[in-house]
C-alpha atoms as a PDB file:
ATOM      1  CA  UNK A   1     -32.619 -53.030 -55.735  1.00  0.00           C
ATOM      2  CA  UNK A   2     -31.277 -49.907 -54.220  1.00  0.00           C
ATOM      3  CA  UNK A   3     -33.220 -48.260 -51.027  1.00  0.00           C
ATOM      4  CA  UNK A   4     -32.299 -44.469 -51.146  1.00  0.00           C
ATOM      5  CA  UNK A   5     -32.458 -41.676 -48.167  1.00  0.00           C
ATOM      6  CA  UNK A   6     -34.978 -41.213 -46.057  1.00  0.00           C
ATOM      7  CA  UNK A   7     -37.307 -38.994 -46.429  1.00  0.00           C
ATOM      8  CA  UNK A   8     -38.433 -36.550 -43.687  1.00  0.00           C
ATOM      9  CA  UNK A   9     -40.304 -34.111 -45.362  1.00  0.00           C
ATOM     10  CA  UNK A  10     -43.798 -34.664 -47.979  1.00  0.00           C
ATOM     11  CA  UNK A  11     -42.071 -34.702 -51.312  1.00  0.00           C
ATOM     12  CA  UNK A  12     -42.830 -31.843 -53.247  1.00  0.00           C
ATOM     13  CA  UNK A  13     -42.634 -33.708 -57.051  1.00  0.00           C
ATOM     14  CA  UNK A  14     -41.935 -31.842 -60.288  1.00  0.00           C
ATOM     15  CA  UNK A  15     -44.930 -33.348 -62.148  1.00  0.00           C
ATOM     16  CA  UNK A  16     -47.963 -32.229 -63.121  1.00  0.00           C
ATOM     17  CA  UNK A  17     -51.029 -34.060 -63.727  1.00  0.00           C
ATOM     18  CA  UNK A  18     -53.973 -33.025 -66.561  1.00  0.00           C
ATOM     19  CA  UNK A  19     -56.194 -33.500 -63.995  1.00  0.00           C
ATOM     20  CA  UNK A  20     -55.243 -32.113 -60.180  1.00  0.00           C
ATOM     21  CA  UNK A  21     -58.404 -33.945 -58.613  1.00  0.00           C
ATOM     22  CA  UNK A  22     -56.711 -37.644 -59.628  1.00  0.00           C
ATOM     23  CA  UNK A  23     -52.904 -36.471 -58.073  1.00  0.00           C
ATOM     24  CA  UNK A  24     -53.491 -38.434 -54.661  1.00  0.00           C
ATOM     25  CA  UNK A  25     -53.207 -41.715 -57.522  1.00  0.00           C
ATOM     26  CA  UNK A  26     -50.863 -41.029 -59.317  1.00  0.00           C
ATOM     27  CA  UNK A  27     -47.966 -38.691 -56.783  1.00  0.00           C
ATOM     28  CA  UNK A  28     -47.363 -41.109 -53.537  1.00  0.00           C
ATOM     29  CA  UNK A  29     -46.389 -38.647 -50.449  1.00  0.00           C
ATOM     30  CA  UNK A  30     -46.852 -35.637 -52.040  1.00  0.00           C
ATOM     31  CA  UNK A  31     -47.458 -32.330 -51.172  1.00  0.00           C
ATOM     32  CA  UNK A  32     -50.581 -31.730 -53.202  1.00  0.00           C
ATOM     33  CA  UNK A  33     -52.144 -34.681 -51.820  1.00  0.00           C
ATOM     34  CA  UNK A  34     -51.230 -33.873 -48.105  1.00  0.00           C
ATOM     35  CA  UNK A  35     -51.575 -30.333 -48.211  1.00  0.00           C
ATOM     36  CA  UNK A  36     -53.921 -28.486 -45.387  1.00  0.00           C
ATOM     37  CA  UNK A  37     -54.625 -32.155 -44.227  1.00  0.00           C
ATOM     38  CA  UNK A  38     -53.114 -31.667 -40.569  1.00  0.00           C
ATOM     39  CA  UNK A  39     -50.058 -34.349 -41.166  1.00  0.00           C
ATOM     40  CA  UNK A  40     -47.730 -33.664 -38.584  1.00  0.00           C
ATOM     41  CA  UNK A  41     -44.539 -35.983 -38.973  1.00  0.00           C
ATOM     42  CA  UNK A  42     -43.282 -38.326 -42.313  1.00  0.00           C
ATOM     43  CA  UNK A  43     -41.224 -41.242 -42.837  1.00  0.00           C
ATOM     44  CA  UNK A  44     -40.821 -42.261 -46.814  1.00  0.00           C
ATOM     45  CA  UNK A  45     -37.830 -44.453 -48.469  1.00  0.00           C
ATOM     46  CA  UNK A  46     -37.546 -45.045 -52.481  1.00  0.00           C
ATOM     47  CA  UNK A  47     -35.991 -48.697 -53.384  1.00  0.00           C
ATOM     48  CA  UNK A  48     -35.598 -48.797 -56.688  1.00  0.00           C
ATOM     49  CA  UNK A  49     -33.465 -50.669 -59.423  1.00  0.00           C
ATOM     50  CA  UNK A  50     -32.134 -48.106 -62.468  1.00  0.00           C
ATOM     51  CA  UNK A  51     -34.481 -48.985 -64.878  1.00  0.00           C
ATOM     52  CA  UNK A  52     -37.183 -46.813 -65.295  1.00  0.00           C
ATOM     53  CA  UNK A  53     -40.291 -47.337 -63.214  1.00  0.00           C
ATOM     54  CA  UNK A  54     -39.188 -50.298 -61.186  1.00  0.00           C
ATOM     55  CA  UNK A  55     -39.113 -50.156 -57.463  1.00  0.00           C
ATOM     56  CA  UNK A  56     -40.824 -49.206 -54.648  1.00  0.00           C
ATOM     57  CA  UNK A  57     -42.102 -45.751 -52.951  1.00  0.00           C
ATOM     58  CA  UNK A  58     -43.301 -46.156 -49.370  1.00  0.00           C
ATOM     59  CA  UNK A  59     -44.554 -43.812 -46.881  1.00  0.00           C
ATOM     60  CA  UNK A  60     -45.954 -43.640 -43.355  1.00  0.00           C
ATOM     61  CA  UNK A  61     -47.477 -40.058 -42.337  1.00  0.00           C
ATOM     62  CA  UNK A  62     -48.097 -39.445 -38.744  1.00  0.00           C
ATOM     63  CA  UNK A  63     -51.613 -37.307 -37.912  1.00  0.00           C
ATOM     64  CA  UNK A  64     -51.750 -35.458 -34.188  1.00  0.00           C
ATOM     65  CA  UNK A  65     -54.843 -38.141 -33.699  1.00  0.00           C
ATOM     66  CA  UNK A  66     -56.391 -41.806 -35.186  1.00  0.00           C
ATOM     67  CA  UNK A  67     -59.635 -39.547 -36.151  1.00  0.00           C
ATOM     68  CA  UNK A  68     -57.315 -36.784 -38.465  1.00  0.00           C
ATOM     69  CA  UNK A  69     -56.373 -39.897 -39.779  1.00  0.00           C
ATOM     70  CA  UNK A  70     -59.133 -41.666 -40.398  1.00  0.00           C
ATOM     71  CA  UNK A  71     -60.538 -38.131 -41.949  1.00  0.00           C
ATOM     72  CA  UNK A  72     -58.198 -38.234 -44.831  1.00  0.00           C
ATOM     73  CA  UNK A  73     -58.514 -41.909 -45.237  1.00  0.00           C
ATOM     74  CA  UNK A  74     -62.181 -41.364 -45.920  1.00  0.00           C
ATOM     75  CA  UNK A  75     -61.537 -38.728 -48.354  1.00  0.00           C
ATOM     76  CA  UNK A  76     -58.893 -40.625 -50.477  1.00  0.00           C
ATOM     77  CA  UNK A  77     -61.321 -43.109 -50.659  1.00  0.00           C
ATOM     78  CA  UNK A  78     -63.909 -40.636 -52.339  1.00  0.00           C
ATOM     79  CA  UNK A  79     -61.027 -39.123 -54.466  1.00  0.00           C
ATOM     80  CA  UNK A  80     -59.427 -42.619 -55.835  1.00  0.00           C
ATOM     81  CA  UNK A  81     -63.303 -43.899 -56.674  1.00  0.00           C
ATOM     82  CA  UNK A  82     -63.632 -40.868 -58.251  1.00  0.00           C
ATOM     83  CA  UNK A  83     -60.631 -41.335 -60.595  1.00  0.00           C
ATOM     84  CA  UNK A  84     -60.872 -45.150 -61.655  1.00  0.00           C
ATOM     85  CA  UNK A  85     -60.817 -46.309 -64.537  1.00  0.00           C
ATOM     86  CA  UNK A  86     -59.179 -42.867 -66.404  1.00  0.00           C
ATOM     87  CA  UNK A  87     -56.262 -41.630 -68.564  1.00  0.00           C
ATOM     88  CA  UNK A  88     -54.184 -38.674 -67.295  1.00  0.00           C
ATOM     89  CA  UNK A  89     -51.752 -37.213 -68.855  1.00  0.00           C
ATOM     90  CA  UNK A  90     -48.700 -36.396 -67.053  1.00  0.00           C
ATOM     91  CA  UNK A  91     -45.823 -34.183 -67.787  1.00  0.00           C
ATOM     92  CA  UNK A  92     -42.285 -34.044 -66.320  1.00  0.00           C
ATOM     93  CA  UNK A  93     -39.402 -31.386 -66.797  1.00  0.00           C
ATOM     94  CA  UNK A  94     -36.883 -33.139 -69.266  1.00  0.00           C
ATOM     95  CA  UNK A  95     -38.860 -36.269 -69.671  1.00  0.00           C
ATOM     96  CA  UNK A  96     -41.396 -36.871 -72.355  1.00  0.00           C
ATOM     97  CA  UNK A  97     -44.944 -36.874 -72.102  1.00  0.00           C
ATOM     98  CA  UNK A  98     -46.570 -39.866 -70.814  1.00  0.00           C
ATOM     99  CA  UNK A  99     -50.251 -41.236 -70.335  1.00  0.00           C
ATOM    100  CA  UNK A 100     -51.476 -42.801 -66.732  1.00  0.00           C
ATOM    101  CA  UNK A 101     -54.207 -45.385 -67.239  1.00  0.00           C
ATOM    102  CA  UNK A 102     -55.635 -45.684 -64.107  1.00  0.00           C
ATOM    103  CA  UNK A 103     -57.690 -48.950 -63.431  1.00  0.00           C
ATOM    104  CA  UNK A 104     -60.497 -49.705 -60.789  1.00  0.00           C
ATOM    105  CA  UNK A 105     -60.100 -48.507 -57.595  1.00  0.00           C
ATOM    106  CA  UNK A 106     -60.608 -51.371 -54.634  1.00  0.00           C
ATOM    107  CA  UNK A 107     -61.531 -50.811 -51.053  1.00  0.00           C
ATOM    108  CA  UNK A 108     -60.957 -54.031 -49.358  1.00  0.00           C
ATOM    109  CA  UNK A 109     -60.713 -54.616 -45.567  1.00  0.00           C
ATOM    110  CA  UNK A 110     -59.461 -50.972 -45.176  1.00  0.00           C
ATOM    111  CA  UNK A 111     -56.567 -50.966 -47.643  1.00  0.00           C
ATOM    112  CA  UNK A 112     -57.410 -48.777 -51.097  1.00  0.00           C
ATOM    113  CA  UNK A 113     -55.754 -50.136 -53.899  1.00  0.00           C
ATOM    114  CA  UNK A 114     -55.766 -49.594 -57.402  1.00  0.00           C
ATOM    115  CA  UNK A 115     -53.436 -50.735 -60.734  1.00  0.00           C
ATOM    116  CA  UNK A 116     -52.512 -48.310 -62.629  1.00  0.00           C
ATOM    117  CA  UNK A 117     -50.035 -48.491 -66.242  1.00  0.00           C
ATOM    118  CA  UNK A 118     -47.918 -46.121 -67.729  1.00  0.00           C
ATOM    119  CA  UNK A 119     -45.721 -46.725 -71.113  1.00  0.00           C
ATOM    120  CA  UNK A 120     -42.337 -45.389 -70.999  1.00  0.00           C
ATOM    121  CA  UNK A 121     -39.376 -45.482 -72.956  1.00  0.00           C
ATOM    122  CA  UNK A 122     -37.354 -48.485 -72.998  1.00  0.00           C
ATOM    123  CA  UNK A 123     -33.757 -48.734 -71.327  1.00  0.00           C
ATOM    124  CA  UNK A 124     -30.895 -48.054 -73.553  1.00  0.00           C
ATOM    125  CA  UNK A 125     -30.176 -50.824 -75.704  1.00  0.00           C
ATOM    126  CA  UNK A 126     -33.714 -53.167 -75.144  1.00  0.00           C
ATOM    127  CA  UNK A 127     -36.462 -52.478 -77.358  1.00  0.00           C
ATOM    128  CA  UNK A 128     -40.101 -50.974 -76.539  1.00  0.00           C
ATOM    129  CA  UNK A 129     -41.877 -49.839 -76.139  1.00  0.00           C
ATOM    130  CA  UNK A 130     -42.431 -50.613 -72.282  1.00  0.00           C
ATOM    131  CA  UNK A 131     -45.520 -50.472 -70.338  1.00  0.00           C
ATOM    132  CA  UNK A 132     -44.851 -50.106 -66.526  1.00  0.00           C
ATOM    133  CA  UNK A 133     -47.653 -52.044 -64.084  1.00  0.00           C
ATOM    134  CA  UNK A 134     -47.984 -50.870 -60.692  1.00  0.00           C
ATOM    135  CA  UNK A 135     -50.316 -50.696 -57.927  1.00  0.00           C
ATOM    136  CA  UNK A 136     -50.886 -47.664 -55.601  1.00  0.00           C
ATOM    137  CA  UNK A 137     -52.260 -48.988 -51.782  1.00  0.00           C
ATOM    138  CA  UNK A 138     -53.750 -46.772 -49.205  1.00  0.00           C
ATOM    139  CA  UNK A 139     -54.348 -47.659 -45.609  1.00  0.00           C
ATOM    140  CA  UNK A 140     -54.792 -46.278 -42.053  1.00  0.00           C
ATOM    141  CA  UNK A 141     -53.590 -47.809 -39.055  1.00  0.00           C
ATOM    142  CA  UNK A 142     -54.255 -45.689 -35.748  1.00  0.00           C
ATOM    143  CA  UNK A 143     -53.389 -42.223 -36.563  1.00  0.00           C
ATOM    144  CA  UNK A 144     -51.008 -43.050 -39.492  1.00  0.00           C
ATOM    145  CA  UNK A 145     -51.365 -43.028 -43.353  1.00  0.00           C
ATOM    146  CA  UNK A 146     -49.495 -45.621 -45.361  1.00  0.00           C
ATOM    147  CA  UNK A 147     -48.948 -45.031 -49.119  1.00  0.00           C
ATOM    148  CA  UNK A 148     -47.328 -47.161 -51.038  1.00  0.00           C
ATOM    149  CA  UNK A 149     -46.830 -47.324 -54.681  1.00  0.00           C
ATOM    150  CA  UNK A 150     -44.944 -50.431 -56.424  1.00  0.00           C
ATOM    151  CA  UNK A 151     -44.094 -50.371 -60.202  1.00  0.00           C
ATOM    152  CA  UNK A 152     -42.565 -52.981 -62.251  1.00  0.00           C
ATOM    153  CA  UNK A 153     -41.228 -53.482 -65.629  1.00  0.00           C
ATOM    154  CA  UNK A 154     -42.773 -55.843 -67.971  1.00  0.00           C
ATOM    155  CA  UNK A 155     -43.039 -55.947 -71.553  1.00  0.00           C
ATOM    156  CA  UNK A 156     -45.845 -58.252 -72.470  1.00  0.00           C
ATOM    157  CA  UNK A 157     -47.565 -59.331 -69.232  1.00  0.00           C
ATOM    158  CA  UNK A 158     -51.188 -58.217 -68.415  1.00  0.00           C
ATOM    159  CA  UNK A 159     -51.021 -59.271 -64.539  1.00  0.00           C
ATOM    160  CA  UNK A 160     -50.875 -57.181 -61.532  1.00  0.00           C
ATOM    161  CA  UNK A 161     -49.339 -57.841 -58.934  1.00  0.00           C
ATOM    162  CA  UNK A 162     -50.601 -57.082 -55.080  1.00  0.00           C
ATOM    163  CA  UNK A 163     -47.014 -55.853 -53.831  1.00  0.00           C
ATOM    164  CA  UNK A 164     -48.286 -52.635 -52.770  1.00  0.00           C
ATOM    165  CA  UNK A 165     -51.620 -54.062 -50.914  1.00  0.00           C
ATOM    166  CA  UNK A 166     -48.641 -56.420 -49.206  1.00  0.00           C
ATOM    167  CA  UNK A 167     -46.207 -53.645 -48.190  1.00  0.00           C
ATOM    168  CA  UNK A 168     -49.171 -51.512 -46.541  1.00  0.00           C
ATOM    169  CA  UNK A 169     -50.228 -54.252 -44.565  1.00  0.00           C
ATOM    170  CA  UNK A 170     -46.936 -55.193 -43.218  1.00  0.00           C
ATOM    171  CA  UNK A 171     -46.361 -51.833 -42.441  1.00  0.00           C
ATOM    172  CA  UNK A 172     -50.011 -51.032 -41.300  1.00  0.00           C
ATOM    173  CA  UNK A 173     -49.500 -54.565 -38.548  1.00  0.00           C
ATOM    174  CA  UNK A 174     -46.391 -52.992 -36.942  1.00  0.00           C
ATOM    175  CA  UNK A 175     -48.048 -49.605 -35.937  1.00  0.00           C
ATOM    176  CA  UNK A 176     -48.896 -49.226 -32.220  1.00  0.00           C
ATOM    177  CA  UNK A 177     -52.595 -49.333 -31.896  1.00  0.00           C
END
């Protein structure tokens, strides 16, 4: 695994999504999903390995107080319930088509989480096609937003893994309360 630059600004993603209300699970740090929310300050780093869909996106966005935070929390939580357990379609510039199954939506001791799959084309020279797991996490820790999404590569397996409910907590115990 590779861990790329920094980010310092809310990523602004060339992707669109069939349905804009579901973005905030399926675009991690993005500008349609923190837009007019009162963010002041972001901190995001990619690690990733070169195969498609394998790495992790992480994210910590500062609000001016924990209550700004704890706002948006509350309505991600009513946005990601709203969009378990759907298909959206999602489009790229010079990438094919893809579909985002979107599974349940969990909101357990603070920490949203939800699995999501996405089938992509396999890596030159394996055979597909490929079906990428990941898990999206969402928490709040004073007045900071973690968002975390974690993808892997596996052909044949049905199990999730938790990676992204693990990275948000790590990061969530290290903020100053």
């Amino acid at each position: 695994m590779t861990a790329k630059e920094i980010h310092t600004e809310i990523m602004n993603h060339p992707v669109q999504i069939s349905d804009k209300a579901c973005e905030a699970l399926a675009l991690e740090g993005a500008d349609p999903v923190y837009a007019g929310s009162g963010w002041t300050d972001v901190r995001g780093q990619n690690v990733s390995n070169p195969a498609p869909g394998q790495g992790v996106e992480q994210y910590v966005v500062l609000f001016s107080s924990a209550h700004d935070a704890a706002a948006f929390f509350t309505a991600s939580a009513q946005t990601w319930v709203a969009c378990s357990n759907r298909q959206l379609a999602v489009t790229s510039p010079g990438r094919p088509d893809r579909v985002l199954n979107i599974g349940p939506v969990a909101n357990m001791r603070n920490i949203l989480s939800a699995d999501t799959q996405l089938e992509v084309s396999p890596p030159p020279g394996a055979q597909g096609p490929f079906v990428v797991r990941c898990q999206r996490a969402l928490t709040v820790a004073n007045n900071v937003i973690i968002d975390v999404w974690v993808g892997g590569l596996r052909q044949e397996s049905s199990e999730s893994s938790n990676f992204a409910v693990i990275i948000a907590n790590q990061i969530a115990a290290k903020v100053p309360t």
